[in-house]
Protein backbone atom coordinates (compact mmCIF):
# COMPACT_ATOMS: atom_id res chain seq x y z
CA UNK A 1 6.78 2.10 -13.59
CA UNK A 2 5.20 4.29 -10.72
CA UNK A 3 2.06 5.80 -10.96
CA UNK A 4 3.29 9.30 -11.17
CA UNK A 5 5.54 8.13 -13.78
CA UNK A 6 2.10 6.59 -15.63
CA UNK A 7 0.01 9.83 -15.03
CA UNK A 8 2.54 11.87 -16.21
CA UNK A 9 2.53 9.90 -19.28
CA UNK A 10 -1.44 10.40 -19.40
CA UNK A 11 -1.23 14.28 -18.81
CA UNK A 12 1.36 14.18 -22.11
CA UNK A 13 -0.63 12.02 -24.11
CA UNK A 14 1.66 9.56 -24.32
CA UNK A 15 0.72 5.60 -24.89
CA UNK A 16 0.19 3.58 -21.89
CA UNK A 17 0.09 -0.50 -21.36
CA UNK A 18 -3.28 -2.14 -20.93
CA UNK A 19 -2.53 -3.40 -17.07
CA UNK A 20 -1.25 -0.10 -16.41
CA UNK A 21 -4.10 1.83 -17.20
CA UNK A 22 -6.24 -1.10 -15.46
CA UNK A 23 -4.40 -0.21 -12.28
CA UNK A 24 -5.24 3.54 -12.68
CA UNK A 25 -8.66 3.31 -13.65
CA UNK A 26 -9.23 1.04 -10.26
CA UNK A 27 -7.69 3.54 -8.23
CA UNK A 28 -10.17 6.50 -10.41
CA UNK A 29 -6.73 8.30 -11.42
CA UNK A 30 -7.29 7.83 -14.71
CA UNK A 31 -10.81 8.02 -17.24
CA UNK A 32 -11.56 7.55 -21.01
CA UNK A 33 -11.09 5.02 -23.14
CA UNK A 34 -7.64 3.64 -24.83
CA UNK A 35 -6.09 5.60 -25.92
CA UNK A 36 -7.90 8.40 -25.17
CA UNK A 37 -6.80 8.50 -21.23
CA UNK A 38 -7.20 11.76 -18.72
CA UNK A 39 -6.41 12.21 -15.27
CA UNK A 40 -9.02 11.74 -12.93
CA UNK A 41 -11.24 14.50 -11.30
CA UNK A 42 -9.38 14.29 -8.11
CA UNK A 43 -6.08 14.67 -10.00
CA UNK A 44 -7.62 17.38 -12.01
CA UNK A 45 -8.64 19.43 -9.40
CA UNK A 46 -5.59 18.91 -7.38
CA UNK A 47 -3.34 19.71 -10.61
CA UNK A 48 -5.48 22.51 -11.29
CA UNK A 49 -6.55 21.09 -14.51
CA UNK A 50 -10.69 21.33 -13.72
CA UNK A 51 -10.92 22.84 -17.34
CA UNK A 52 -9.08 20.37 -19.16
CA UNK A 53 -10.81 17.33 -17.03
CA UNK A 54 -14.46 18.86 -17.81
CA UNK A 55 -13.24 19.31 -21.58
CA UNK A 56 -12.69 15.40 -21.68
CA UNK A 57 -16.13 14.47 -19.92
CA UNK A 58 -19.38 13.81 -22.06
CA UNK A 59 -22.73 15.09 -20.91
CA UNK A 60 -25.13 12.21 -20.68
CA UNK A 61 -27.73 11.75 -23.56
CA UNK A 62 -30.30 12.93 -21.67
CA UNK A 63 -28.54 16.24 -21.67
CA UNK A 64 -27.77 16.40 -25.05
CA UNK A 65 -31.20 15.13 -25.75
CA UNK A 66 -32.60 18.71 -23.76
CA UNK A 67 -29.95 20.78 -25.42
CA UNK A 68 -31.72 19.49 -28.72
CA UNK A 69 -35.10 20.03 -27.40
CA UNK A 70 -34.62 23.34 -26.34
CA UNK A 71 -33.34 24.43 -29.34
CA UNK A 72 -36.37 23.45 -31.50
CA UNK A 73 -38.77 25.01 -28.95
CA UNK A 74 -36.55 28.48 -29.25
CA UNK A 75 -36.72 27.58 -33.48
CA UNK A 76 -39.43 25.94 -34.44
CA UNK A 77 -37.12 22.99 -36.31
CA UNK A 78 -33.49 22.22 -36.40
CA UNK A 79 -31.77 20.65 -40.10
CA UNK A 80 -28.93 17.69 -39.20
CA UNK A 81 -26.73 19.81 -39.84
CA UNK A 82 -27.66 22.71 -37.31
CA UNK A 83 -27.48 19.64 -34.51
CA UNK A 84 -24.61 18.55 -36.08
CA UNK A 85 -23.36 22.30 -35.21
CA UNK A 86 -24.99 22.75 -32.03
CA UNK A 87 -23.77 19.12 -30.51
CA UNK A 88 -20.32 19.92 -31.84
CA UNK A 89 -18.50 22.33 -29.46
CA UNK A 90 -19.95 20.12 -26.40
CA UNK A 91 -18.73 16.89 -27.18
CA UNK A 92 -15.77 16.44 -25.10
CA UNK A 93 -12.34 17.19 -26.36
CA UNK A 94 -11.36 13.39 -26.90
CA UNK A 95 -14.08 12.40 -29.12
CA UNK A 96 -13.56 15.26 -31.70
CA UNK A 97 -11.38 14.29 -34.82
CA UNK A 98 -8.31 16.46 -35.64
CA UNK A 99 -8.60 18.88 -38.34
């Protein structure tokens, strides 16, 4: 199968095989973790898809260790479940379990 064929297949969310996505992920046209594929950033920003590709990408957990910080300094103290709340929206789009 060609590689457009495979990143199409990616963009639709559609199952790929193991050695395929090896192949991509060499070539950085693919990132994520099966099955939880994206394009690339270079695809993404040549597809116009920056938004989506951001969406999929984590912040490191030094960042979401600040984001926490900050928030107690503007509180005073955060429960579990206001992290839980304020980590939520910024974990990245493949990592959040449907509804």
């Amino acid at each position: 199968m060609s590689k457009v064929a495979l990143l199409d297949k990616v963009q639709k969310k559609e199952p790929i095989h193991d050695e395929s996505a090896d192949i991509l992920r060499k070539e950085r046209l693919i990132e994520g973790r099966k099955p939880n594929y994206f394009v690339g950033k270079a695809i993404a920003q040549a597809t116009d898809k920056k938004a989506n590709y951001s969406k999929n990408v984590a912040f490191t957990k030094q960042q979401y260790f600040n984001w926490i910080l900050k928030s107690i300094q503007e509180h005073g103290s955060l429960s579990r479940k206001d992290i839980d709340e304020l980590l939520w929206d910024m974990l990245p789009a493949t990592f959040k379990l449907p509804n």
